[in-house]
PDB file of N, CA and C in Angstrom:
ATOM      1  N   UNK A   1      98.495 125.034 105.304  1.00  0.00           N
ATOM      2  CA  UNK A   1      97.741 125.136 104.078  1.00  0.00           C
ATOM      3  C   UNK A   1      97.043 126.482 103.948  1.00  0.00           C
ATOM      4  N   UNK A   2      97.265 127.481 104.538  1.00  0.00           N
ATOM      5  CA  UNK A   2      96.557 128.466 104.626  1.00  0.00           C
ATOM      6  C   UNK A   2      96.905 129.523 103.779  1.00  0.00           C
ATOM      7  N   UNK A   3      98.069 129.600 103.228  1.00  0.00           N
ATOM      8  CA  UNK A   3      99.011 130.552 102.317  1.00  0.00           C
ATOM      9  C   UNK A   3      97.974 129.756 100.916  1.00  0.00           C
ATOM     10  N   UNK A   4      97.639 128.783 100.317  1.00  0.00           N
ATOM     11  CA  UNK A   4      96.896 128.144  99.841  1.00  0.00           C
ATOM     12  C   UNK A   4      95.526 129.228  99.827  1.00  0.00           C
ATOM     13  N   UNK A   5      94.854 129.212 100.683  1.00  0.00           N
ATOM     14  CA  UNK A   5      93.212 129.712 100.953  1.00  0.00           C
ATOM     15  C   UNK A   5      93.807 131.556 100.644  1.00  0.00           C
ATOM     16  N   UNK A   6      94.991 131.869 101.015  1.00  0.00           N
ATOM     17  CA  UNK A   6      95.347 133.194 101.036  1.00  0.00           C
ATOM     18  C   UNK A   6      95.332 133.678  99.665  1.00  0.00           C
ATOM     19  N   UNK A   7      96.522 132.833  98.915  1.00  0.00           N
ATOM     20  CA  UNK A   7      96.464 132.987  97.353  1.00  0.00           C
ATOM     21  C   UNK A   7      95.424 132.998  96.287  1.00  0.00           C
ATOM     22  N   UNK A   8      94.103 132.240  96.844  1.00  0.00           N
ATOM     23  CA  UNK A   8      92.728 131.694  96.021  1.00  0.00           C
ATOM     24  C   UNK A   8      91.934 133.482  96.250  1.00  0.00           C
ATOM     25  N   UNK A   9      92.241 133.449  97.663  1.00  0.00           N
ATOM     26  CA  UNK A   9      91.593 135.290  97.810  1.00  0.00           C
ATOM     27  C   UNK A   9      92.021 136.509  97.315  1.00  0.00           C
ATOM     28  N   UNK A  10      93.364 135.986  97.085  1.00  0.00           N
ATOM     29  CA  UNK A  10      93.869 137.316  96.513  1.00  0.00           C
ATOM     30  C   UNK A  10      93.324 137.195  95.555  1.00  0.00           C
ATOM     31  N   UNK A  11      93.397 136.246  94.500  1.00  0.00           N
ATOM     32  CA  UNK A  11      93.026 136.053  92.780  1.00  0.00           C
ATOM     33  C   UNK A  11      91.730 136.613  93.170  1.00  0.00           C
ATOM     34  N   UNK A  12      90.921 135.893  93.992  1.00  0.00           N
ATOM     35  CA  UNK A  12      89.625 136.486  94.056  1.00  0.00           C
ATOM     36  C   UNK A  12      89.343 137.900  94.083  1.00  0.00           C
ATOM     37  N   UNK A  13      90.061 138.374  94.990  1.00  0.00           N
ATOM     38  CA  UNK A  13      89.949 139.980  95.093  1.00  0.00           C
ATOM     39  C   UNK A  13      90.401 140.677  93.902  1.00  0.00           C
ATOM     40  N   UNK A  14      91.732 140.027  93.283  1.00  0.00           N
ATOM     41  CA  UNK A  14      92.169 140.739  92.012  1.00  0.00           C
ATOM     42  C   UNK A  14      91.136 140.669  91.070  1.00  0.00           C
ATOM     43  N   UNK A  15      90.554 139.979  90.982  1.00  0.00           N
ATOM     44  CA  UNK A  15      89.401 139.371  89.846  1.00  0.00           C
ATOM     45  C   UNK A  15      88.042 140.703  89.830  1.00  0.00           C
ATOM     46  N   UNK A  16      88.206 140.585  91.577  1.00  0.00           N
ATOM     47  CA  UNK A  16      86.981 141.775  91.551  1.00  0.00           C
ATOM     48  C   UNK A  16      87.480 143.138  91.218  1.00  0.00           C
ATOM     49  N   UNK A  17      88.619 143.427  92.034  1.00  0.00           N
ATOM     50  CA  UNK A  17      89.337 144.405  91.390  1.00  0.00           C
ATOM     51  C   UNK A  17      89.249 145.203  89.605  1.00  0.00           C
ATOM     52  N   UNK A  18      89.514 143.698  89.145  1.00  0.00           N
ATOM     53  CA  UNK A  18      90.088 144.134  87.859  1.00  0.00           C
ATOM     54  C   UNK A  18      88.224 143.885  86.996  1.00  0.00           C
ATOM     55  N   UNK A  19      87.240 144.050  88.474  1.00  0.00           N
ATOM     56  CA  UNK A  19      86.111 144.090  87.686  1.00  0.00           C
ATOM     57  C   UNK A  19      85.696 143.160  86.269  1.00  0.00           C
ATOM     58  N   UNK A  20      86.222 142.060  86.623  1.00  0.00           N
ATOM     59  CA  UNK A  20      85.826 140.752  85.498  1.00  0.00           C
ATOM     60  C   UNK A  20      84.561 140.509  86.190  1.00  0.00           C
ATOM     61  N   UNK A  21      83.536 140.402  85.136  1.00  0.00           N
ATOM     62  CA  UNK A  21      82.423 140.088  85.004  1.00  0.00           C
ATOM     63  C   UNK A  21      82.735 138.860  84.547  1.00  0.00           C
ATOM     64  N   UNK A  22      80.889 137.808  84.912  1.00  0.00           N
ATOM     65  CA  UNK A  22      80.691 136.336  84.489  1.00  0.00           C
ATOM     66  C   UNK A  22      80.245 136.451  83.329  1.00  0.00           C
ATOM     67  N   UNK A  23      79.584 137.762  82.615  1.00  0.00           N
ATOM     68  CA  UNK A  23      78.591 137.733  81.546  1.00  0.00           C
ATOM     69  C   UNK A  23      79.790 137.742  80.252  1.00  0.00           C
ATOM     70  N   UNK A  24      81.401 138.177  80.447  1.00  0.00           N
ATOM     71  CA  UNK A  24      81.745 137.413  79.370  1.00  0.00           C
ATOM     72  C   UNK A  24      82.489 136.159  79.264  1.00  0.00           C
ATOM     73  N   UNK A  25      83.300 135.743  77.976  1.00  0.00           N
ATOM     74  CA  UNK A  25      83.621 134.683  78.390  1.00  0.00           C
ATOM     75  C   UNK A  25      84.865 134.331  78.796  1.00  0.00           C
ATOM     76  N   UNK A  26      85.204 134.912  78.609  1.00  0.00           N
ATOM     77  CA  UNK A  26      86.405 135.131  79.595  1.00  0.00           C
ATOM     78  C   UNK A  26      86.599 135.519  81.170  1.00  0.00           C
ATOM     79  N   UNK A  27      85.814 136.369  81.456  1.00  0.00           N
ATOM     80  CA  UNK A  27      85.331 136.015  82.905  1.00  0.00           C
ATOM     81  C   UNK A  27      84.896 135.073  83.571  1.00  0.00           C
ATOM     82  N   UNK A  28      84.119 134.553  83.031  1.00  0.00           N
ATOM     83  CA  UNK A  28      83.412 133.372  83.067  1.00  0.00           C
ATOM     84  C   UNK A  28      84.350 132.147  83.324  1.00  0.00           C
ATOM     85  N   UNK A  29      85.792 132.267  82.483  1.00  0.00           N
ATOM     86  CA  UNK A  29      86.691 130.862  82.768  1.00  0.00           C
ATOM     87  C   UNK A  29      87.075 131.582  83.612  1.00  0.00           C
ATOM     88  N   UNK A  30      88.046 132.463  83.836  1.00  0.00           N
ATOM     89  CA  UNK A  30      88.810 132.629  84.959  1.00  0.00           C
ATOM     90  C   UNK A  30      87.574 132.782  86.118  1.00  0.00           C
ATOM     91  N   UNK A  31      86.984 132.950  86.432  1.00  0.00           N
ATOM     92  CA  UNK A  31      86.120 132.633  87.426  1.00  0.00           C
ATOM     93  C   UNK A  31      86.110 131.824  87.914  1.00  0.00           C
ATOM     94  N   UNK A  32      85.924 130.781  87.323  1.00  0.00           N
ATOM     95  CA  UNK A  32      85.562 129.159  87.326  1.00  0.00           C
ATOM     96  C   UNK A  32      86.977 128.692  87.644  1.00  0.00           C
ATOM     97  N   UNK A  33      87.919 129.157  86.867  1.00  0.00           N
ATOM     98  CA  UNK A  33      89.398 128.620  87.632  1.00  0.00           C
ATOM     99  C   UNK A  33      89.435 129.094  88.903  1.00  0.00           C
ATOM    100  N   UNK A  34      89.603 130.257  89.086  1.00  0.00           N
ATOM    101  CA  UNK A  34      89.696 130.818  90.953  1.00  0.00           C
ATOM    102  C   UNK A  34      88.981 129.920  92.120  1.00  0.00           C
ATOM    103  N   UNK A  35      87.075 129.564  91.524  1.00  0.00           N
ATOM    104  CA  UNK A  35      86.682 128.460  92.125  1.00  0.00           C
ATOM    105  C   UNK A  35      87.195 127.228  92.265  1.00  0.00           C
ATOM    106  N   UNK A  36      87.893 126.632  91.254  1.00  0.00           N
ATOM    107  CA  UNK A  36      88.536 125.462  91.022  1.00  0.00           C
ATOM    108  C   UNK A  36      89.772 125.070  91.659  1.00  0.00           C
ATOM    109  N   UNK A  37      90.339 126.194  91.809  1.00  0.00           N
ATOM    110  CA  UNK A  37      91.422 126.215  92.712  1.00  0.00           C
ATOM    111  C   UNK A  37      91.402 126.367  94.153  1.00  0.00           C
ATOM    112  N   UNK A  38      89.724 127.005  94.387  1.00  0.00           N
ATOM    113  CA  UNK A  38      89.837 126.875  95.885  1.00  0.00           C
ATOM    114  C   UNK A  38      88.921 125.323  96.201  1.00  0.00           C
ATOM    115  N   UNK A  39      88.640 124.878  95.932  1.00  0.00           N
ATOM    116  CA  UNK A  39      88.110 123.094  96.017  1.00  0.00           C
ATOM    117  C   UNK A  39      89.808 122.674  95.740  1.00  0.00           C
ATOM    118  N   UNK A  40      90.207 123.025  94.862  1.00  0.00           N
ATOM    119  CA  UNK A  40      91.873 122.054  95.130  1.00  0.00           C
ATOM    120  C   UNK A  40      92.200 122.346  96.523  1.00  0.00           C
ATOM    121  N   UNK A  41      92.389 123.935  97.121  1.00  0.00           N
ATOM    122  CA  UNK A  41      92.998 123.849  98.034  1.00  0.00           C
ATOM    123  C   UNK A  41      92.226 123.120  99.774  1.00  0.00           C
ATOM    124  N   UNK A  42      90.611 123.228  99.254  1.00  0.00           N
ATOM    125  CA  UNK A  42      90.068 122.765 100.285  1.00  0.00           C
ATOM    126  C   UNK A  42      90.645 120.050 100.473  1.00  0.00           C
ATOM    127  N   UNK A  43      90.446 120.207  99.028  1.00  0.00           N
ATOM    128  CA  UNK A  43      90.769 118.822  99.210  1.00  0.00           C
ATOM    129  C   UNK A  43      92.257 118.702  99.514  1.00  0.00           C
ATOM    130  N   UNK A  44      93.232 119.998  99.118  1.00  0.00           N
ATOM    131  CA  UNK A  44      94.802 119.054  99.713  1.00  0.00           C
ATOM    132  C   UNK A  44      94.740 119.830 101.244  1.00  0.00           C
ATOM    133  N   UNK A  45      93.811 120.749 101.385  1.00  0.00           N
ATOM    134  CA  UNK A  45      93.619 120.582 102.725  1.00  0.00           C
ATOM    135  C   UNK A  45      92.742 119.559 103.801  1.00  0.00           C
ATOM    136  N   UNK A  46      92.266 119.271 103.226  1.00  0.00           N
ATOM    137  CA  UNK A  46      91.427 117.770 103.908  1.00  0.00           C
ATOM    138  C   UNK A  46      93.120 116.205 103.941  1.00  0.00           C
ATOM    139  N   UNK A  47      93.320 116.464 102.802  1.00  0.00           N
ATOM    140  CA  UNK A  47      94.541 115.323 102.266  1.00  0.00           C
ATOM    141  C   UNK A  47      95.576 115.759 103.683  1.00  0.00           C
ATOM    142  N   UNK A  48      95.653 116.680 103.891  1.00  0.00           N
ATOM    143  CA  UNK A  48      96.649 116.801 104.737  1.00  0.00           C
ATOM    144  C   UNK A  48      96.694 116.134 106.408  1.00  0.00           C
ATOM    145  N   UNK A  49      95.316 116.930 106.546  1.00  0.00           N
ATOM    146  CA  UNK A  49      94.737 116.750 107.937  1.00  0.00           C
ATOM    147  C   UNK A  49      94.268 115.064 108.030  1.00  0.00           C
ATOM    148  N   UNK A  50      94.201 114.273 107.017  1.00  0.00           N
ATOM    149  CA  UNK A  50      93.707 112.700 106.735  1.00  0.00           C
ATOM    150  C   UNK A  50      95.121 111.966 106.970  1.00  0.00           C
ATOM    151  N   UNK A  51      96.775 113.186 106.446  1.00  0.00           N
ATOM    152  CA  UNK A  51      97.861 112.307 106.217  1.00  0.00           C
ATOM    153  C   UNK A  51      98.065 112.641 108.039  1.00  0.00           C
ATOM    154  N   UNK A  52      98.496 113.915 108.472  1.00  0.00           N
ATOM    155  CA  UNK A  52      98.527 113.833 109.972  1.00  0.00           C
ATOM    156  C   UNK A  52      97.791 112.845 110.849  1.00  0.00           C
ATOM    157  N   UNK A  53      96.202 112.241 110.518  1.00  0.00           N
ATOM    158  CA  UNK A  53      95.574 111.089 111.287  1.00  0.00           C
ATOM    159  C   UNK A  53      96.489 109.806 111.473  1.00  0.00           C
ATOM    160  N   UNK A  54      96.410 109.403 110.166  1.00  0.00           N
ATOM    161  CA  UNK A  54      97.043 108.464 109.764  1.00  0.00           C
ATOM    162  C   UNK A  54      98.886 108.536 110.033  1.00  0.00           C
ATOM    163  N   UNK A  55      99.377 109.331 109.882  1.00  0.00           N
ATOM    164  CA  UNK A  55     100.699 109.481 110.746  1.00  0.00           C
ATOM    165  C   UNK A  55     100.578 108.833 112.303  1.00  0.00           C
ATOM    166  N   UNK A  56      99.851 110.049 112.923  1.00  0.00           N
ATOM    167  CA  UNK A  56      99.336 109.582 114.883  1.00  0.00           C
ATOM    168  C   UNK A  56      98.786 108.119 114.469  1.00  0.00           C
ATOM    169  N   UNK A  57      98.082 107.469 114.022  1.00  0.00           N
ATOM    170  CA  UNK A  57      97.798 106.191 114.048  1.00  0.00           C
ATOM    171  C   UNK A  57      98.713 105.188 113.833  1.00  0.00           C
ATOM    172  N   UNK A  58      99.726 105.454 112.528  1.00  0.00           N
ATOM    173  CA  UNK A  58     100.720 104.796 112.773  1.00  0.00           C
ATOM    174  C   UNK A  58     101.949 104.589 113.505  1.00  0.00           C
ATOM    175  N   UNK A  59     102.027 105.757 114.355  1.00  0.00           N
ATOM    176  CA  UNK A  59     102.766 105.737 115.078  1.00  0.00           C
ATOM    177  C   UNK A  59     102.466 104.934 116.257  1.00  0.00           C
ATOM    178  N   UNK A  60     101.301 105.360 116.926  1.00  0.00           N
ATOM    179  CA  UNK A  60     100.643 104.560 118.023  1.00  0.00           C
ATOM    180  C   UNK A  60     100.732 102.698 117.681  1.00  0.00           C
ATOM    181  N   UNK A  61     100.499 102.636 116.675  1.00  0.00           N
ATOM    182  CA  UNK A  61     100.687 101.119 116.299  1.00  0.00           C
ATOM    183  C   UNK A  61     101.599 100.344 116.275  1.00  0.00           C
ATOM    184  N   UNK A  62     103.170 101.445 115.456  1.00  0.00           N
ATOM    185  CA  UNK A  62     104.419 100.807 116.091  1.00  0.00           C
ATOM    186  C   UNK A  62     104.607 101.449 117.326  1.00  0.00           C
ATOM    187  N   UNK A  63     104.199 101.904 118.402  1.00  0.00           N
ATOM    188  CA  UNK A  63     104.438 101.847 120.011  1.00  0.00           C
ATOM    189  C   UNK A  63     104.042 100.549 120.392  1.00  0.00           C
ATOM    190  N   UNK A  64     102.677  99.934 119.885  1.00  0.00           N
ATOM    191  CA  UNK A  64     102.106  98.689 120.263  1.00  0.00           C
ATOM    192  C   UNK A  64     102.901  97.341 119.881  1.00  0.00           C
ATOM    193  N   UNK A  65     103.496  97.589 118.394  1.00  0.00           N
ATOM    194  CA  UNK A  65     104.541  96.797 118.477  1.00  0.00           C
ATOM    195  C   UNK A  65     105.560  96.601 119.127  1.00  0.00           C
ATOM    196  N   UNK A  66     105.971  97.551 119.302  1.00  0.00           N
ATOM    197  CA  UNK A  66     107.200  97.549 120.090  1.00  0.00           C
ATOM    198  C   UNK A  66     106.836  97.096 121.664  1.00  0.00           C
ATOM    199  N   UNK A  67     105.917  97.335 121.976  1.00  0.00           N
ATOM    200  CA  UNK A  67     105.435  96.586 123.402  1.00  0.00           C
ATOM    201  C   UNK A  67     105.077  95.316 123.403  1.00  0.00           C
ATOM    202  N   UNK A  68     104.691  94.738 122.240  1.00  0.00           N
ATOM    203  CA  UNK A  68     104.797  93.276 122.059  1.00  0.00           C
ATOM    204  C   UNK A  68     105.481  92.401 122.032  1.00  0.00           C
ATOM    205  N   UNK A  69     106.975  93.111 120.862  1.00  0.00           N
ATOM    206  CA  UNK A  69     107.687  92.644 120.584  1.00  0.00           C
ATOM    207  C   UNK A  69     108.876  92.461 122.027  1.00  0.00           C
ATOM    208  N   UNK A  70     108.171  93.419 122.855  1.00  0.00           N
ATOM    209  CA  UNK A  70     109.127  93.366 124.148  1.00  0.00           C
ATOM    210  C   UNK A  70     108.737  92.286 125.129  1.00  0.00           C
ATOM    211  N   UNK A  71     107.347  91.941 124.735  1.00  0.00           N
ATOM    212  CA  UNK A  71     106.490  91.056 125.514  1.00  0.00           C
ATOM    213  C   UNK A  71     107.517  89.510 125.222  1.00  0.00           C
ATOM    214  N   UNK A  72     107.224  89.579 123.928  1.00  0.00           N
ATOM    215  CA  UNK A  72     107.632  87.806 123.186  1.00  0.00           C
ATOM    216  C   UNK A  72     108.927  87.767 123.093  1.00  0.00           C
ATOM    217  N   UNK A  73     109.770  88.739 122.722  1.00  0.00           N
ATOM    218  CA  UNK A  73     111.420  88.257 123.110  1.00  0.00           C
ATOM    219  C   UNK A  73     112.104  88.529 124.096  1.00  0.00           C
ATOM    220  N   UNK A  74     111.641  89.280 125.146  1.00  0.00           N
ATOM    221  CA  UNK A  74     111.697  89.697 126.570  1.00  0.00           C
ATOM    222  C   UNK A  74     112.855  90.657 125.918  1.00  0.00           C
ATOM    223  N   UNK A  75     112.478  91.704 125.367  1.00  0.00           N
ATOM    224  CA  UNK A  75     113.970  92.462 125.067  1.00  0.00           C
ATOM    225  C   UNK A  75     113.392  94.144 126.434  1.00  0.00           C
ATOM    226  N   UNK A  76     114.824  94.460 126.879  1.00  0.00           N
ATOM    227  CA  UNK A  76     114.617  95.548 127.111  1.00  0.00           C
ATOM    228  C   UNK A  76     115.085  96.780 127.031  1.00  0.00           C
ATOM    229  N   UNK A  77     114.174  98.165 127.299  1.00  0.00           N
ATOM    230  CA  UNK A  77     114.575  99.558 126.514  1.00  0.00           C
ATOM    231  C   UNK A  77     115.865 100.085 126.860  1.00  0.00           C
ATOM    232  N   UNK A  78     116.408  99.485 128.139  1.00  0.00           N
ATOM    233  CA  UNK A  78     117.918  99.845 128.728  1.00  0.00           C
ATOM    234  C   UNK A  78     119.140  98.963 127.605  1.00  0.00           C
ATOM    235  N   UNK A  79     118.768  98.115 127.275  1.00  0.00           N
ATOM    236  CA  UNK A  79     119.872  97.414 126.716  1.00  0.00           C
ATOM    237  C   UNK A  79     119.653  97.405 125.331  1.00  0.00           C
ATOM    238  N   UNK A  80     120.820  97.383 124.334  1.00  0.00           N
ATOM    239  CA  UNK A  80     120.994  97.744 123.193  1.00  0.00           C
ATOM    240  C   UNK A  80     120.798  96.031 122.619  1.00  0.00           C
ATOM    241  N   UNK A  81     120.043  95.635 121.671  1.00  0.00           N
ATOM    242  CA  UNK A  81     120.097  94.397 121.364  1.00  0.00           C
ATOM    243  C   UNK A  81     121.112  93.906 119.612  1.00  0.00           C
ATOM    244  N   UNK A  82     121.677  93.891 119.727  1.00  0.00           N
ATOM    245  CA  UNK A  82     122.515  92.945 118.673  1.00  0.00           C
ATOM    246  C   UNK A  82     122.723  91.966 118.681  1.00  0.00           C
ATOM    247  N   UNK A  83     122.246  90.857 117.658  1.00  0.00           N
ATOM    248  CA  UNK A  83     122.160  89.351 117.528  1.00  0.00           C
ATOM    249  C   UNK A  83     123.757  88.894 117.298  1.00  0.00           C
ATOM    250  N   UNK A  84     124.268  89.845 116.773  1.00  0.00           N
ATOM    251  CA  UNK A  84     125.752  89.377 116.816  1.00  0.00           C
ATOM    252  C   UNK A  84     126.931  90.018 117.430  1.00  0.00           C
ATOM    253  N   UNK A  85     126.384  90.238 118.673  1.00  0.00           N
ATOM    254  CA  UNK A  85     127.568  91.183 119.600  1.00  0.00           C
ATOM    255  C   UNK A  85     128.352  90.000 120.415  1.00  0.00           C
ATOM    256  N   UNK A  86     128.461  88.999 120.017  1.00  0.00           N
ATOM    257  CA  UNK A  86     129.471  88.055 120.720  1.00  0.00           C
ATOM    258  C   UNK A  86     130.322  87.408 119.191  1.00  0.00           C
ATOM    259  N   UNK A  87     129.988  87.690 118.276  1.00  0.00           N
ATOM    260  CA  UNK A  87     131.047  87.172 117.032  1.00  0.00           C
ATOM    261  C   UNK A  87     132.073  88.177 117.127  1.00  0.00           C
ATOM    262  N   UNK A  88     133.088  87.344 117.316  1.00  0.00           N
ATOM    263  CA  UNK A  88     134.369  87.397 117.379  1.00  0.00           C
ATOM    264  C   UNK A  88     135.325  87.102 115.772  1.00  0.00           C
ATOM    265  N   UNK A  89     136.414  87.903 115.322  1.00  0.00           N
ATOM    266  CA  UNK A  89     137.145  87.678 113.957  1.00  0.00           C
ATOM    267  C   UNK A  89     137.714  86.759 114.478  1.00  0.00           C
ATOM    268  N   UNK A  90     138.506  86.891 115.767  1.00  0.00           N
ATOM    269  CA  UNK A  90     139.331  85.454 115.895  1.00  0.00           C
ATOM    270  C   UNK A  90     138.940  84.430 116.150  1.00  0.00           C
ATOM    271  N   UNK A  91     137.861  84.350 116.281  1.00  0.00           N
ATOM    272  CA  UNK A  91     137.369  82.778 116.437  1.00  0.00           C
ATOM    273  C   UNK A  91     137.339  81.903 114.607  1.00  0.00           C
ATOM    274  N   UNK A  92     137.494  83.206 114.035  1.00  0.00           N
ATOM    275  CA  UNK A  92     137.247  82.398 112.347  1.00  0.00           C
ATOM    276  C   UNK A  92     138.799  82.457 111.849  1.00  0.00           C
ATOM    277  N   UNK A  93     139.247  81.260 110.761  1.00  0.00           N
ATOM    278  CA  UNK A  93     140.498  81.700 110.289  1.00  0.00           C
ATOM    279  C   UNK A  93     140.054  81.313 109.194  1.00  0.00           C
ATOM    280  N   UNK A  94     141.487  82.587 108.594  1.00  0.00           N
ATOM    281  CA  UNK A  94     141.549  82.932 106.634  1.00  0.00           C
ATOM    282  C   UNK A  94     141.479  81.955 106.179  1.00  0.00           C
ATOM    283  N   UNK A  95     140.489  81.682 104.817  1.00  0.00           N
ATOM    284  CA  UNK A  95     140.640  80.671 104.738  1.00  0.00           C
ATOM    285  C   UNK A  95     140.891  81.046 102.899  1.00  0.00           C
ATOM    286  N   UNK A  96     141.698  82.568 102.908  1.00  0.00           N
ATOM    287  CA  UNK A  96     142.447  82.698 101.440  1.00  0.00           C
ATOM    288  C   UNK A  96     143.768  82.080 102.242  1.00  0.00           C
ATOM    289  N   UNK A  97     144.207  81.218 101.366  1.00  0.00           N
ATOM    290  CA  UNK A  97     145.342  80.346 101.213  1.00  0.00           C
ATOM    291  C   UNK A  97     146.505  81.393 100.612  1.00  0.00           C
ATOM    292  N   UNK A  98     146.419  82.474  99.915  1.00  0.00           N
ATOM    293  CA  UNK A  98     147.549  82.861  99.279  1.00  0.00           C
ATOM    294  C   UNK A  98     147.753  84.358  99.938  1.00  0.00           C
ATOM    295  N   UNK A  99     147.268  84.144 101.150  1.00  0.00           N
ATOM    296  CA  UNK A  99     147.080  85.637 101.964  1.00  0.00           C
ATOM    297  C   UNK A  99     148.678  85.720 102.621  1.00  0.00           C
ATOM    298  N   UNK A 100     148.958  87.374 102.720  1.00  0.00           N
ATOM    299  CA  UNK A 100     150.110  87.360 103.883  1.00  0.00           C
ATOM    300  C   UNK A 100     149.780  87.483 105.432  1.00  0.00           C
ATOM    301  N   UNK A 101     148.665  87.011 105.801  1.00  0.00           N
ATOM    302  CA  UNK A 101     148.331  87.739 107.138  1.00  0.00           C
ATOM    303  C   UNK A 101     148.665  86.902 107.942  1.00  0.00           C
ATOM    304  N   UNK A 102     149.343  86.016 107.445  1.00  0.00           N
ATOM    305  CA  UNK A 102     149.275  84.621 108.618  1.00  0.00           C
ATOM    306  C   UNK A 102     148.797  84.001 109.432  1.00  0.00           C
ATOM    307  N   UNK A 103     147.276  84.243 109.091  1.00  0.00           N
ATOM    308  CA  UNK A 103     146.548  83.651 110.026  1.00  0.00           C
ATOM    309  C   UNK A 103     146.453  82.515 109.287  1.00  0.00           C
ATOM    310  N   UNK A 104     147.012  81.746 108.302  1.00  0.00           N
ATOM    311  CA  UNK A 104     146.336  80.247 107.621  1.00  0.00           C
ATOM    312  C   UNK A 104     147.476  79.153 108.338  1.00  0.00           C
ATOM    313  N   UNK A 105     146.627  78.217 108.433  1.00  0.00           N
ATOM    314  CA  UNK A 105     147.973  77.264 109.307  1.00  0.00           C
ATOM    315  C   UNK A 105     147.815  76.314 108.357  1.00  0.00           C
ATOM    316  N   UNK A 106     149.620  75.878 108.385  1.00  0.00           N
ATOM    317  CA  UNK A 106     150.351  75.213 107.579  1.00  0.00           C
ATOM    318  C   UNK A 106     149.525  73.928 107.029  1.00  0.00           C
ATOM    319  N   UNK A 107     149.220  73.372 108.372  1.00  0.00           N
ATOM    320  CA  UNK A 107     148.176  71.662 108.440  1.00  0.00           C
ATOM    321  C   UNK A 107     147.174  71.862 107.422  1.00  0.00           C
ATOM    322  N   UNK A 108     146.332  73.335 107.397  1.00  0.00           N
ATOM    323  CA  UNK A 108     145.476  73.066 106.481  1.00  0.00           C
ATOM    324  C   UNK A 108     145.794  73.282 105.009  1.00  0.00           C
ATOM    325  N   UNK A 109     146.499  74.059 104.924  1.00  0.00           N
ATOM    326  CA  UNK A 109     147.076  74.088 103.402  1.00  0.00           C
ATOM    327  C   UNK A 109     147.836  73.135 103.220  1.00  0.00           C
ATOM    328  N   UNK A 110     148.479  72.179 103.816  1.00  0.00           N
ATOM    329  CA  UNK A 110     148.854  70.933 103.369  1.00  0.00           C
ATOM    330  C   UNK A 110     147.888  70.111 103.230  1.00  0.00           C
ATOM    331  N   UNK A 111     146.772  69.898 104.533  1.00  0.00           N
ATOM    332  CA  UNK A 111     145.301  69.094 103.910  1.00  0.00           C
ATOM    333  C   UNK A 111     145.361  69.111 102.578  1.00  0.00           C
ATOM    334  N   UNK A 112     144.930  70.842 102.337  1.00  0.00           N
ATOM    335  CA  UNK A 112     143.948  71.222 101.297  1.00  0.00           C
ATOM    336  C   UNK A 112     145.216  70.330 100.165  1.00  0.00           C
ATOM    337  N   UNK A 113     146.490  70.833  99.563  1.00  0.00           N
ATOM    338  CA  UNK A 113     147.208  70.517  99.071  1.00  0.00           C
ATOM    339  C   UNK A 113     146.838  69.053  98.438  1.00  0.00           C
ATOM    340  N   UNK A 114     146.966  67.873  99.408  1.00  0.00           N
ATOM    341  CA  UNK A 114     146.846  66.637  99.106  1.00  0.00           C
ATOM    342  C   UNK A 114     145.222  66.009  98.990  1.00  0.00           C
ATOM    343  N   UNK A 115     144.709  67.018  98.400  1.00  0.00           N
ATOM    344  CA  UNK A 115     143.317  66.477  98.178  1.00  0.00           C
ATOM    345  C   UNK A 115     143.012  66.862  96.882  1.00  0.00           C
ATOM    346  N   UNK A 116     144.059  67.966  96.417  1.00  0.00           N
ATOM    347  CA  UNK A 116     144.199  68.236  95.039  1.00  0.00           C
ATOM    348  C   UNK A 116     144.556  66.825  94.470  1.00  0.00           C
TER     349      UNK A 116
END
C-alpha cells in the first residue's frame, strides 16, 4: 500500500509546487481532495492489514479443523481418502436395454419384456 501514500505526496508536493493556495477556491477543493485521498489510502491501508489478520486466523482455524476432523473419523495425512475408491463399473450392469455393449443379459430383458 505504499505506492498509495507515495502518489497522495506527490499530488501533495505538486500542489505546493504549483503554489495553490487555500485562500482560493479552488485551492481550497483540491486541497481537501489530496487530504481526502490520503484518509482513503490510510483506511484501505488499515482494510488490508485487518484482511491479512483475518486470513492468519482463518487459516489457523481450518488447521484446527482438520485436526478434529482427523480426531472423529480417524482419517490419516499419509493416506488419500475417497469414499468411493472400492466402486467398481463391473459390479453394475447396463441397464439401457437397446445398448450394443453387451453387457445386458438376455433373462432380464425377457423379465422386463413380459411385464410389459
Amino acid at each position: 500500500m505504499d505506492y498509495l501514500y507515495q502518489k497522495v505526496s506527490y499530488l501533495k508536493g505538486l500542489a505546493e509546487g504549483m503554489g495553490i493556495e487555500e485562500e482560493s477556491k479552488e485551492g481550497k477543493l483540491l486541497l481537501h481532495i489530496i487530504d481526502t485521498l490520503e484518509e482513503f489510502a490510510d483506511v484501505v491501508d488499515e482494510v488490508a492489514e485487518n484482511y491479512e489478520d483475518l486470513e492468519e486466523y482463518v487459516s489457523y482455524i481450518d488447521e484446527d479443523l482438520s485436526d478434529v476432523e482427523d480426531e472423529i473419523y480417524g482419517y490419516d495425512d499419509d493416506e488419500d481418502y475417497y469414499p468411493y475408491e472400492d466402486y467398481d463399473d463391473e459390479d453394475y450392469e447396463c441397464m439401457d436395454f437397446d445398448c450394443d455393449c453387451g453387457c445386458c443379459d438376455d433373462e432380464i430383458i425377457d423379465d422386463f419384456d413380459d411385464e410389459k
